[in-house]
Every structure is written in C-alpha cells, then in structure tokens.
Protein backbone atom coordinates (compact mmCIF):
# COMPACT_ATOMS: atom_id res chain seq x y z
CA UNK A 1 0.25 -31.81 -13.50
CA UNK A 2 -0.96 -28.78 -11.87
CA UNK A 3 -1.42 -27.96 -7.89
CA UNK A 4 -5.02 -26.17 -8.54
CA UNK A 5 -6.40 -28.55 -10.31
CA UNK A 6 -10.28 -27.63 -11.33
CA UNK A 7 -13.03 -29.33 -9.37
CA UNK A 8 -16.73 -29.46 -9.26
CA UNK A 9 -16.81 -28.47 -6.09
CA UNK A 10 -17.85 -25.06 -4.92
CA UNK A 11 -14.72 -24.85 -2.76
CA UNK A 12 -11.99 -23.99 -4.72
CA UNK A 13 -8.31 -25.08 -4.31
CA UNK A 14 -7.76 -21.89 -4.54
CA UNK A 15 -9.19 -20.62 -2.03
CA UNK A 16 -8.67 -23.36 0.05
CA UNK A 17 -4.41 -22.76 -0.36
CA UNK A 18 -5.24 -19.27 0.36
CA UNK A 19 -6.85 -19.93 3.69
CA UNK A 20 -4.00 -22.70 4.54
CA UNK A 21 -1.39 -19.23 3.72
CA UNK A 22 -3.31 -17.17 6.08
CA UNK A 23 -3.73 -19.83 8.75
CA UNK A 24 -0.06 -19.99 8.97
CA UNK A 25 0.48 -16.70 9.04
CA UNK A 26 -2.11 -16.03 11.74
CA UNK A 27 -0.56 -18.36 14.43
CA UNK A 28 3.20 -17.94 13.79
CA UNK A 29 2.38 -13.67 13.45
CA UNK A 30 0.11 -14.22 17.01
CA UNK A 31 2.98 -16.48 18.86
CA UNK A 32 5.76 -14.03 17.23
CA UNK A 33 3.85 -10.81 19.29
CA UNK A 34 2.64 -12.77 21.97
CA UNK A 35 6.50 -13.46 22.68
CA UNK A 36 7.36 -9.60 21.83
CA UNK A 37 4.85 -8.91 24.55
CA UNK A 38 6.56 -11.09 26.84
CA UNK A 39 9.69 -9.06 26.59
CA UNK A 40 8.30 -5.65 26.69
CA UNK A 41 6.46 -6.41 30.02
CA UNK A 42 9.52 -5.68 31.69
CA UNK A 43 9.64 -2.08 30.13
CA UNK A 44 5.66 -1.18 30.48
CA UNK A 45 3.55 -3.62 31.47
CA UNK A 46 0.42 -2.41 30.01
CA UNK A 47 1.84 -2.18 26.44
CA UNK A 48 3.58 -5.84 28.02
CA UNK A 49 0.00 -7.35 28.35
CA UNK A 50 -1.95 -6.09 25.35
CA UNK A 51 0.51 -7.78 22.82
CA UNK A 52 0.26 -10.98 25.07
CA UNK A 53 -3.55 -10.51 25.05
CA UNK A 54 -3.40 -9.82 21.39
CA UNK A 55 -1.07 -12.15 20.33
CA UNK A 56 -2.75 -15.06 22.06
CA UNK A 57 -6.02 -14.28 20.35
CA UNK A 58 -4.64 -13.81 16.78
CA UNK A 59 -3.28 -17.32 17.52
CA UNK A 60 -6.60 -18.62 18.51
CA UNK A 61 -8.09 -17.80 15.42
CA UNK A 62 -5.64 -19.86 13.31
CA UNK A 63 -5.84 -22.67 15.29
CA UNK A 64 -9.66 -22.76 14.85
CA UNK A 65 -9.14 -22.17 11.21
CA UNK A 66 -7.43 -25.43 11.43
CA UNK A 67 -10.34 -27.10 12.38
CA UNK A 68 -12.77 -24.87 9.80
CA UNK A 69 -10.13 -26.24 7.35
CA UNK A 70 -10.47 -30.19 8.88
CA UNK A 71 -14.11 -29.68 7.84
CA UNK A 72 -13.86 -27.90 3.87
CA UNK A 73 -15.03 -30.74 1.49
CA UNK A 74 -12.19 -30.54 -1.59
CA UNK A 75 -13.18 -32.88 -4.36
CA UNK A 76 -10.90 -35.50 -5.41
C-alpha cells in the first residue's frame, strides 16, 4: 500500500504532494518574515516594512495555492 499510488489522471500525486510541501512552506516561511519584520521595525523601519510587505505577500500566495489545490481533480 503505497502513498503515490498511479492514476489515470494527468495530475499526478506526485506533483500534487509536492505542491501541498511548497504550500506549507510558503505561508509558514511568509508569516515567519512577516513577524521578523515586525521586530526589526524598531531598528530601521524601511528594512522593518519590506519584510512585512514581503512576508505578507509570500503568505498570500500559499493561501491561494490552497484554493488552486481545492480545485486539482486527483483520481480515486
């Protein structure tokens, strides 16, 4: 009994555990230097508010990978 089971789908499970890895890593990497930015505001604000900025939208894009995930047809 194996996770990556083959499927006549075009999506792979592969690929498809690959993109759940990298959604994962996307928000908790964005929230990580979105709260790094937080901190070094006090030190230099502009260096403060580009990891916020940055942060914030590499978290973005894994939660809409979330929903691009919600709509990948696996087969059974």
């Amino acid at each position: 009994m194996s996770f990556f089971k083959p499927s006549a789908d075009p999506v792979s499970n592969k690929n498809v555990a690959r993109l759940q890895a990298l959604i994962w890593v996307l928000i908790y990497g964005g929230l990580l230097t979105l709260v790094l930015g937080l901190s070094m505001e006090r030190l230099d604000d502009a260096i403060g508010w580009s990891m916020v900025v940055i942060g914030g939208i590499i978290a973005v894009i894994g939660f809409v990978l979330i929903y691009v995930r919600s709509r990948i047809n696996v087969g059974p």
